[in-house]
PDB file of N, CA and C in Angstrom:
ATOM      1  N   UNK A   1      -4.001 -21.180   3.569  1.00  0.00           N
ATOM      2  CA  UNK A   1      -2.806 -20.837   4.301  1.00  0.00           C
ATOM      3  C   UNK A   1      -1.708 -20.469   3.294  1.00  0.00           C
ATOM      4  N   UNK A   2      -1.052 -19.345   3.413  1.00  0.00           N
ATOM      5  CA  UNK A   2      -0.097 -18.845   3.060  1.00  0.00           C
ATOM      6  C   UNK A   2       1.365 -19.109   3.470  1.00  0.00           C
ATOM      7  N   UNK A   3       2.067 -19.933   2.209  1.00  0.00           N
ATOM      8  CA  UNK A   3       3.878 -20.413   2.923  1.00  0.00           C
ATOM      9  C   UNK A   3       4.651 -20.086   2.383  1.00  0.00           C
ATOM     10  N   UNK A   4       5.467 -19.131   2.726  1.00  0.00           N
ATOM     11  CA  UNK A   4       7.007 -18.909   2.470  1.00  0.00           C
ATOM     12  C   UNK A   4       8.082 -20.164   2.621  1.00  0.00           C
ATOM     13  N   UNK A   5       9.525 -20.083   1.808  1.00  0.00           N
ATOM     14  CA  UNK A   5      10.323 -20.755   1.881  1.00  0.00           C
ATOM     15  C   UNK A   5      11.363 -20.438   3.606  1.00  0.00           C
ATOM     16  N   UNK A   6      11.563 -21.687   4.485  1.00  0.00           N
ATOM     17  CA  UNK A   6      12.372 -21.397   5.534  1.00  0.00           C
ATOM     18  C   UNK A   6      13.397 -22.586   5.054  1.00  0.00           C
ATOM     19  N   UNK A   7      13.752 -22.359   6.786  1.00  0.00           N
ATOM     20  CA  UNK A   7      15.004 -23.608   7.068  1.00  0.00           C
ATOM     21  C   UNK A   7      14.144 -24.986   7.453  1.00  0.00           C
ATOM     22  N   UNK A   8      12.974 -24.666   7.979  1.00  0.00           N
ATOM     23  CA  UNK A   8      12.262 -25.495   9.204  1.00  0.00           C
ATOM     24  C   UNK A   8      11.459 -26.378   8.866  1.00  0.00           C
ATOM     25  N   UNK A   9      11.284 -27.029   7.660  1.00  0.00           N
ATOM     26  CA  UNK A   9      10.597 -28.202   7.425  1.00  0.00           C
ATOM     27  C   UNK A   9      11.039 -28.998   6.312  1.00  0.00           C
ATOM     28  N   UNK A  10      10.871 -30.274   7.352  1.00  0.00           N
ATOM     29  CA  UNK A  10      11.490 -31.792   6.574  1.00  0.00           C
ATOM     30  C   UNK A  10      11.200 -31.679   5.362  1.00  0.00           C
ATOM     31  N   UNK A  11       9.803 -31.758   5.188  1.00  0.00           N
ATOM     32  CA  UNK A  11       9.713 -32.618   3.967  1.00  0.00           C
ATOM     33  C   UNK A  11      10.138 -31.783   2.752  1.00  0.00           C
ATOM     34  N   UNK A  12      10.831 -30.745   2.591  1.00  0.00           N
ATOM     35  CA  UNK A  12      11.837 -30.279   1.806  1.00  0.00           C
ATOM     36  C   UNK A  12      13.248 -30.774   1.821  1.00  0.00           C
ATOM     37  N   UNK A  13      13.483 -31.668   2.352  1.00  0.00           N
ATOM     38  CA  UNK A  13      14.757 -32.013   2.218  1.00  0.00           C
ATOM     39  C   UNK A  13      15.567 -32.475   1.015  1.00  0.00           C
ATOM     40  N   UNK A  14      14.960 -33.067   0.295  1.00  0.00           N
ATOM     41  CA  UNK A  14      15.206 -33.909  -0.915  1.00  0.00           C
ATOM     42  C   UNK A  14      15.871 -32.223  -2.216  1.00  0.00           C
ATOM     43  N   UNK A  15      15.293 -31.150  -1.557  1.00  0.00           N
ATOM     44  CA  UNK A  15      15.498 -29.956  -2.214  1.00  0.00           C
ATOM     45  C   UNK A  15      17.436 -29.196  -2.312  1.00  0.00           C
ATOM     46  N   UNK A  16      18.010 -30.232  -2.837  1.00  0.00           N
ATOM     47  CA  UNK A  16      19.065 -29.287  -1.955  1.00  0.00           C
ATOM     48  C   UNK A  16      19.067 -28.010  -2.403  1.00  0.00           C
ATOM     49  N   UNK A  17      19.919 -27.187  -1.230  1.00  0.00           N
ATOM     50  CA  UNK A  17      19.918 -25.977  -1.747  1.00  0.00           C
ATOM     51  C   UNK A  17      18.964 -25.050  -1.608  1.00  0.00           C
ATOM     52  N   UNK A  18      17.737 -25.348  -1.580  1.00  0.00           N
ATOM     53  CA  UNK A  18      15.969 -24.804  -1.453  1.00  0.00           C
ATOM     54  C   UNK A  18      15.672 -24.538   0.175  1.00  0.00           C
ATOM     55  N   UNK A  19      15.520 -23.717   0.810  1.00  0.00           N
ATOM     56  CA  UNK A  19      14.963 -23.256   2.146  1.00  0.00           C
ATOM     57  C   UNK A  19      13.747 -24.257   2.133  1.00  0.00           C
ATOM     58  N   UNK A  20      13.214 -24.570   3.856  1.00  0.00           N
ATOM     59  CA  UNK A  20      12.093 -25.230   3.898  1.00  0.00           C
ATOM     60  C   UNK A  20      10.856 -24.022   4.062  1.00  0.00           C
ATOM     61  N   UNK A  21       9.668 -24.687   4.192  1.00  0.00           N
ATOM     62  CA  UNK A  21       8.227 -23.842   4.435  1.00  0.00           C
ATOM     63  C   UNK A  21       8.157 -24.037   5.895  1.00  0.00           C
ATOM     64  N   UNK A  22       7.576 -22.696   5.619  1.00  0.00           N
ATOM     65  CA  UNK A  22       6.669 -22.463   6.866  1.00  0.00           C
ATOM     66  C   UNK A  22       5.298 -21.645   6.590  1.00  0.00           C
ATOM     67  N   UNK A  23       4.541 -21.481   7.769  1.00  0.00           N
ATOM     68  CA  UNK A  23       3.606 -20.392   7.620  1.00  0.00           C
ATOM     69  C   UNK A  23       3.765 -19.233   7.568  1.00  0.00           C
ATOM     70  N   UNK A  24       3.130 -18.329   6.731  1.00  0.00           N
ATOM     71  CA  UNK A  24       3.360 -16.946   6.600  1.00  0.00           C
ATOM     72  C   UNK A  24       3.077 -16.046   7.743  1.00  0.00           C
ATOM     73  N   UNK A  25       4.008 -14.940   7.647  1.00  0.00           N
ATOM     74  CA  UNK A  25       3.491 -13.986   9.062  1.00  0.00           C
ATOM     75  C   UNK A  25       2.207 -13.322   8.943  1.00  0.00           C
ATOM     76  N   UNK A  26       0.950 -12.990   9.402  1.00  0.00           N
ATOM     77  CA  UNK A  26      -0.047 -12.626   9.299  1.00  0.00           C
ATOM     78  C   UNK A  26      -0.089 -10.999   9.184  1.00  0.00           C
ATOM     79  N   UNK A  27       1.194 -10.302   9.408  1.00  0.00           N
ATOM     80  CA  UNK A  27       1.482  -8.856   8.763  1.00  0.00           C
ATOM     81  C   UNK A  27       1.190  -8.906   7.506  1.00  0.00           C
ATOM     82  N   UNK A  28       2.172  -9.853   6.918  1.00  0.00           N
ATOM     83  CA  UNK A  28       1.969  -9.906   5.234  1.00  0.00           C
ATOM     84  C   UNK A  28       0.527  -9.533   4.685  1.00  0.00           C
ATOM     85  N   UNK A  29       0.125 -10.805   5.041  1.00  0.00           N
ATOM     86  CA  UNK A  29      -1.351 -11.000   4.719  1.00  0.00           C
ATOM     87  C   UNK A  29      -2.238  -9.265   5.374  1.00  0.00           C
ATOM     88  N   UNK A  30      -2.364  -9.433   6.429  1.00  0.00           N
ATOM     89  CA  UNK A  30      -2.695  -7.996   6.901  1.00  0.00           C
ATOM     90  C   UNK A  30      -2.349  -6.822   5.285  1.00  0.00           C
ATOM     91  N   UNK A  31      -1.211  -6.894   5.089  1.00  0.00           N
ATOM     92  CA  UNK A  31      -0.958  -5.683   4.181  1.00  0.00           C
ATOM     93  C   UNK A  31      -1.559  -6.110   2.844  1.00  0.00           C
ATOM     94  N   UNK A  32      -1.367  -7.331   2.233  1.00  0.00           N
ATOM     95  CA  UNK A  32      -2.284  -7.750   0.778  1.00  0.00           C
ATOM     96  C   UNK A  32      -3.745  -7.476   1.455  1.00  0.00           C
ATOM     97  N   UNK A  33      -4.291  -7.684   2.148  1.00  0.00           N
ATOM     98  CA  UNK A  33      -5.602  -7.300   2.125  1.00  0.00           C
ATOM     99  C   UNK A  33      -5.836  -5.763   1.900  1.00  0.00           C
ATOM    100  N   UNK A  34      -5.463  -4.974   3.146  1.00  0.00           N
ATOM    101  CA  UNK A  34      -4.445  -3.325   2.955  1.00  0.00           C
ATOM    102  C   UNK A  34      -4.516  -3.205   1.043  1.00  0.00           C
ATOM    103  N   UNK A  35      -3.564  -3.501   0.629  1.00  0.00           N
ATOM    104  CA  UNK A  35      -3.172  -3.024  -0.384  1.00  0.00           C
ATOM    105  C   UNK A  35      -4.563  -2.939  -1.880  1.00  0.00           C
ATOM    106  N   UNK A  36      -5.287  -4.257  -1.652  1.00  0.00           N
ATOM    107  CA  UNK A  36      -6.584  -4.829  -1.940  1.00  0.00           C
ATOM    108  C   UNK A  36      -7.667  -3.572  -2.154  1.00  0.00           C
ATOM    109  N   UNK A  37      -7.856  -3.594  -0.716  1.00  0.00           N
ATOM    110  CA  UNK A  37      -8.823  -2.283  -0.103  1.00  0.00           C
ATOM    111  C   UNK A  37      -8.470  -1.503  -1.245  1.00  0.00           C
ATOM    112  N   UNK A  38      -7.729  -0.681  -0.748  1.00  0.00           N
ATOM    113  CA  UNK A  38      -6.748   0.468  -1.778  1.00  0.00           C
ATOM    114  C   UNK A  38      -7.452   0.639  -2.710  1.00  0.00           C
ATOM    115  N   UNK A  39      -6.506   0.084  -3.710  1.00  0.00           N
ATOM    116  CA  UNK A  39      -7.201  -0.683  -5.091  1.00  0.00           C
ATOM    117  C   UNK A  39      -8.613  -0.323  -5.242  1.00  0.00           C
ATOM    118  N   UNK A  40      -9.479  -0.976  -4.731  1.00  0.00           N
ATOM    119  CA  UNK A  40     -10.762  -1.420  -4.609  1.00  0.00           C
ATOM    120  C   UNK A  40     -11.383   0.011  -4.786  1.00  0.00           C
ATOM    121  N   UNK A  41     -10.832   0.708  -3.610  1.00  0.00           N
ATOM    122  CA  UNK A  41     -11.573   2.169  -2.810  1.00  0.00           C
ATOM    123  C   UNK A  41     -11.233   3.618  -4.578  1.00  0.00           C
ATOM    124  N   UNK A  42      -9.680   3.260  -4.585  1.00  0.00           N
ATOM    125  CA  UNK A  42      -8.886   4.212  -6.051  1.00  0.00           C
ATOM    126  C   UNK A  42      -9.749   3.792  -7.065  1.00  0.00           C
ATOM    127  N   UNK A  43     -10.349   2.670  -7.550  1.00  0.00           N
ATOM    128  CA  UNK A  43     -11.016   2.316  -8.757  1.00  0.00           C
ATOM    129  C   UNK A  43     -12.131   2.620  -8.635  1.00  0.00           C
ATOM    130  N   UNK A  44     -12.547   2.714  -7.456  1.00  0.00           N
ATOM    131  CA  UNK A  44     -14.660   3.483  -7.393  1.00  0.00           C
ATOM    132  C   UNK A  44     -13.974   4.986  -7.709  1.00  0.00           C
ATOM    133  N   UNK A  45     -13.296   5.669  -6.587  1.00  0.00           N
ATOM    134  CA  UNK A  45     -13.644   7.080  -6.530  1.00  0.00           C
ATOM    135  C   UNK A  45     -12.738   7.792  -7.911  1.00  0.00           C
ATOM    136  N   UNK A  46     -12.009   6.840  -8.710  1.00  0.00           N
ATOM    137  CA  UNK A  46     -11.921   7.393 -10.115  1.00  0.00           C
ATOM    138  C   UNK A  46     -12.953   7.107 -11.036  1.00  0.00           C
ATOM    139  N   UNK A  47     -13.385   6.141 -10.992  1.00  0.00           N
ATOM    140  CA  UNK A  47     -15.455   5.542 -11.939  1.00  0.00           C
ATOM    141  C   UNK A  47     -16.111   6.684 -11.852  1.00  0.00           C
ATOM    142  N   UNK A  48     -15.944   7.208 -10.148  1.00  0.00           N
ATOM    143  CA  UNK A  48     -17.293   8.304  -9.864  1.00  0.00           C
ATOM    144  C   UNK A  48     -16.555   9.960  -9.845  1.00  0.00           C
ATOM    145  N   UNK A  49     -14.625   9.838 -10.319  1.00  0.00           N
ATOM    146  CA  UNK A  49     -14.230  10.882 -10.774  1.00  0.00           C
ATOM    147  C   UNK A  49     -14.364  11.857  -9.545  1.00  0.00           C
ATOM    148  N   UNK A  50     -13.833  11.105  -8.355  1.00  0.00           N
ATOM    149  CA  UNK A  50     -13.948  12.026  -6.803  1.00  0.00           C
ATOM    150  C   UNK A  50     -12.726  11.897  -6.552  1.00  0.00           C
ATOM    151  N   UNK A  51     -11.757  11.648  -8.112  1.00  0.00           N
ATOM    152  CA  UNK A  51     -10.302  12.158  -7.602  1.00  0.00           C
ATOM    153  C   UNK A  51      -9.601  13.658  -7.780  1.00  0.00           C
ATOM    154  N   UNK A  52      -8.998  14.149  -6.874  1.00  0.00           N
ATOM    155  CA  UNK A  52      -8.505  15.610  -6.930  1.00  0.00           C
ATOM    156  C   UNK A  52      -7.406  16.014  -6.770  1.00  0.00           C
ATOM    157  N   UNK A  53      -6.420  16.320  -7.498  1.00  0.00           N
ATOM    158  CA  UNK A  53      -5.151  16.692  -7.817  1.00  0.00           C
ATOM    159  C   UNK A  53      -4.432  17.468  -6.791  1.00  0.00           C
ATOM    160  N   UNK A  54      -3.995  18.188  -6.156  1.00  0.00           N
ATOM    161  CA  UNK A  54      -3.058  18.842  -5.202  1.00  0.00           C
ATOM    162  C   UNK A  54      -1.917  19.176  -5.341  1.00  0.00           C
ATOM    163  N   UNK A  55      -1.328  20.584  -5.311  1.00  0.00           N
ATOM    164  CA  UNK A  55       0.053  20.614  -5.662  1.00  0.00           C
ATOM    165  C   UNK A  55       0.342  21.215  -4.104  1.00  0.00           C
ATOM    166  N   UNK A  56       2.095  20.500  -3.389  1.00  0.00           N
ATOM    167  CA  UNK A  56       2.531  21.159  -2.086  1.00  0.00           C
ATOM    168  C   UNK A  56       3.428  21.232  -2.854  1.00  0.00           C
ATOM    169  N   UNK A  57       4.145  22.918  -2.320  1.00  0.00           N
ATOM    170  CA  UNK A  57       5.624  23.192  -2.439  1.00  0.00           C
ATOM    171  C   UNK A  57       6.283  22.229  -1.274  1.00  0.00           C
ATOM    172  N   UNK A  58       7.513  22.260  -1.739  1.00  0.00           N
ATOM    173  CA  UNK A  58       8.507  21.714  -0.653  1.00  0.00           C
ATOM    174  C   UNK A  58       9.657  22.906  -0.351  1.00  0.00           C
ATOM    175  N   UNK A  59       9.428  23.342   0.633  1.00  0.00           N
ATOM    176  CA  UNK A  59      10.139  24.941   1.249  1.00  0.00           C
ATOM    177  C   UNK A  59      11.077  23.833   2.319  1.00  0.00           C
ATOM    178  N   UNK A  60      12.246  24.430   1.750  1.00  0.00           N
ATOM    179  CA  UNK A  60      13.485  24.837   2.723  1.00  0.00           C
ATOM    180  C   UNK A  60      13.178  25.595   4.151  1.00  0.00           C
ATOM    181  N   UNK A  61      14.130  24.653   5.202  1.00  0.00           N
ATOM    182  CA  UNK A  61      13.902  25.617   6.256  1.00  0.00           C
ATOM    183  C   UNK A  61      14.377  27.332   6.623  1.00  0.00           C
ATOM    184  N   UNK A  62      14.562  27.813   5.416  1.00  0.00           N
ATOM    185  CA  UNK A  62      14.896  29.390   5.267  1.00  0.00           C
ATOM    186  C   UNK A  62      13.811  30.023   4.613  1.00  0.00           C
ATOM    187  N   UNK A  63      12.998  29.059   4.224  1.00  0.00           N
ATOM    188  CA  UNK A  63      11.163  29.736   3.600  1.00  0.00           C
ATOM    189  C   UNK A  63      11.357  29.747   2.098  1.00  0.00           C
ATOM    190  N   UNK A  64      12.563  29.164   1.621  1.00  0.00           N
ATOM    191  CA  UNK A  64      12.707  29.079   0.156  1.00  0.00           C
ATOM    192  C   UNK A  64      12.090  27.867  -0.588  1.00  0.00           C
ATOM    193  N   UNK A  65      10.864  28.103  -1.722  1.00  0.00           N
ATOM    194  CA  UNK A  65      10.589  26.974  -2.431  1.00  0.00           C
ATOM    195  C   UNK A  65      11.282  26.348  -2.856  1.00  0.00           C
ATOM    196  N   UNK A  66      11.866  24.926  -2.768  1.00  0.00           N
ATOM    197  CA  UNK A  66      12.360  24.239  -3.601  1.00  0.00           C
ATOM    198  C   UNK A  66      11.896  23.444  -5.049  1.00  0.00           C
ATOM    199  N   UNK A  67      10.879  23.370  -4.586  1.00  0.00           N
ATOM    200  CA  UNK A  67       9.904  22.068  -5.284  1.00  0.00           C
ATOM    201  C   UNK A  67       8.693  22.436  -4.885  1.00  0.00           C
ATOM    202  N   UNK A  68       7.882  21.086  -5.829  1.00  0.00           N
ATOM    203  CA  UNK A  68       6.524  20.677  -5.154  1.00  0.00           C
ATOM    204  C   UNK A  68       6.343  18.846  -6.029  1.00  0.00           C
ATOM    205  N   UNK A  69       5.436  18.851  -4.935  1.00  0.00           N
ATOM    206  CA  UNK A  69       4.649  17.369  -5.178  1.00  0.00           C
ATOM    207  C   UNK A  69       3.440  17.330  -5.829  1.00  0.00           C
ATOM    208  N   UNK A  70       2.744  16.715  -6.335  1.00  0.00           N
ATOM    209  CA  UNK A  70       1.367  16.584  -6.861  1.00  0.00           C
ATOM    210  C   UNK A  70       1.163  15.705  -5.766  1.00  0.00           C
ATOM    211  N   UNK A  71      -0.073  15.722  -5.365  1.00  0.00           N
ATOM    212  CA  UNK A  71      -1.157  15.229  -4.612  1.00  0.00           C
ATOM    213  C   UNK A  71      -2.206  14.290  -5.038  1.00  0.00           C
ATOM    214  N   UNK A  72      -2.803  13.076  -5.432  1.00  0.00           N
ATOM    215  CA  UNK A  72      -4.226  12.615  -5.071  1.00  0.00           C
ATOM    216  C   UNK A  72      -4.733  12.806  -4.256  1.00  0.00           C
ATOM    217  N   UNK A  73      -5.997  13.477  -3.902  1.00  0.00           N
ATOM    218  CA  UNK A  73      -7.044  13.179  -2.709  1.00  0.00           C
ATOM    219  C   UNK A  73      -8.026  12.638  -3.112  1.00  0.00           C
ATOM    220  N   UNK A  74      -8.938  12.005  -2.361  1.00  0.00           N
ATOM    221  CA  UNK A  74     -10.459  11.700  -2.610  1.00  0.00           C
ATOM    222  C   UNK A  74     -11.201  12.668  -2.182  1.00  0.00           C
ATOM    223  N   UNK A  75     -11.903  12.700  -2.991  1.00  0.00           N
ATOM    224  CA  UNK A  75     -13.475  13.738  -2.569  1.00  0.00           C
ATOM    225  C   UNK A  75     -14.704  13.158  -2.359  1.00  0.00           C
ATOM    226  N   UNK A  76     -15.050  12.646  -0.512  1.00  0.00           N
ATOM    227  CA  UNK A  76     -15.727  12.127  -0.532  1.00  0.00           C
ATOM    228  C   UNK A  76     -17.494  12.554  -0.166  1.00  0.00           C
ATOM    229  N   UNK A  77     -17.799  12.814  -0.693  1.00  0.00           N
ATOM    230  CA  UNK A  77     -19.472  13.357  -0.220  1.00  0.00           C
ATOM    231  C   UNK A  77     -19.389  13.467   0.919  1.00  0.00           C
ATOM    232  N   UNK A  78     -19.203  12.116   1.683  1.00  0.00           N
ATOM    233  CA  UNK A  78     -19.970  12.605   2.637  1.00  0.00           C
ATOM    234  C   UNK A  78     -18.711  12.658   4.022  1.00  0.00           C
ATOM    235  N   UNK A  79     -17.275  12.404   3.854  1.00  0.00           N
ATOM    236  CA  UNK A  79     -16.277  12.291   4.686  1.00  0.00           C
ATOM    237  C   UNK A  79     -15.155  13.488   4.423  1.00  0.00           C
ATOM    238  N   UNK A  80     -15.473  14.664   2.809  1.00  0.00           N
ATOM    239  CA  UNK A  80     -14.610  15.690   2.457  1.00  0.00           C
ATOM    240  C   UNK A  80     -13.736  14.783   1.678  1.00  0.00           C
ATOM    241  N   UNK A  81     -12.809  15.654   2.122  1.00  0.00           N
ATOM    242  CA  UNK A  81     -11.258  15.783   1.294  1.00  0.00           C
ATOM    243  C   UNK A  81     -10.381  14.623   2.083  1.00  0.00           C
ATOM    244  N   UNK A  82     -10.269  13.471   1.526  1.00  0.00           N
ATOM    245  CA  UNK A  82      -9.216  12.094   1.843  1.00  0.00           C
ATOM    246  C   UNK A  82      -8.048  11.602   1.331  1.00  0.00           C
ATOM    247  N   UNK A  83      -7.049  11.209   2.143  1.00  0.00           N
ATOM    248  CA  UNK A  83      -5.655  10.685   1.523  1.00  0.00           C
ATOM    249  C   UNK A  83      -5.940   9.297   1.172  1.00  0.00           C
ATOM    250  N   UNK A  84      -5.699   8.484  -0.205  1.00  0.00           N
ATOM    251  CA  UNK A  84      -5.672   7.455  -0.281  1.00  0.00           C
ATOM    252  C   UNK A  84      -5.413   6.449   1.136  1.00  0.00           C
ATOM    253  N   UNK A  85      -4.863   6.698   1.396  1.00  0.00           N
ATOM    254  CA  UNK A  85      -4.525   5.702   2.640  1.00  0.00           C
ATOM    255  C   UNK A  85      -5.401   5.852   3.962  1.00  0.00           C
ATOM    256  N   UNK A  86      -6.229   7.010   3.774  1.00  0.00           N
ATOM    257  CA  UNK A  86      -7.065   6.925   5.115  1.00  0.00           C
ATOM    258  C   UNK A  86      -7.986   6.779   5.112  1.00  0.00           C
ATOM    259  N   UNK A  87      -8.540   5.919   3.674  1.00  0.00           N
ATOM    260  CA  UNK A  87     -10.127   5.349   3.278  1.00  0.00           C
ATOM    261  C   UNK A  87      -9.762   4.374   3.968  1.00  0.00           C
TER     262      UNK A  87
END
C-alpha cells in the first residue's frame, strides 16, 4: 500500500507541523504503472532499433510554416507506425 502525507491520521500527531497519512489515490498508482509500461515498451523497440524519427511543421492558420517538431514513432512489425503512448 501506497501513503501520502494528509491531515487525517492520529498516529502522526506527535509530528508537529507534518500532515497525517493516508492511502494513496489509485490514479497515481494507475499512472506509475503507465509510466513503467512506457519505459519497458521505449527500451525493447530501441534494443531492436524500431525507433523512427519524424519531423511536423507547425503552420500558422494563414498556411505559413512556423516551425517543426521532431517525432518518435515505433515501428512495429506487426501493428506499423506507433506513438509512444499508444503501445
Amino acid at each position: 500500500m501506497i501513503r501520502i502525507m494528509t491531515d487525517q491520521n492520529p498516529r502522526q500527531e506527535h509530528l508537529p507541523g507534518f500532515p497525517r497519512l493516508r492511502e494513496h489515490d489509485s490514479q497515481v498508482i494507475t499512472r506509475y504503472r503507465n509510466s513503467a509500461r512506457m519505459r519497458h515498451v521505449m527500451e525493447g523497440a530501441l534494443r531492436k532499433r524500431h525507433l523512427v524519427l519524424h519531423y511536423q511543421p507547425i503552420v500558422s492558420s494563414a498556411g505559413e510554416v512556423l516551425g517543426g517538431e521532431a517525432l518518435i514513432r515505433i515501428q512495429d512489425p506487426e501493428r506499423g507506425l506507433l506513438s509512444p503512448n499508444t503501445v
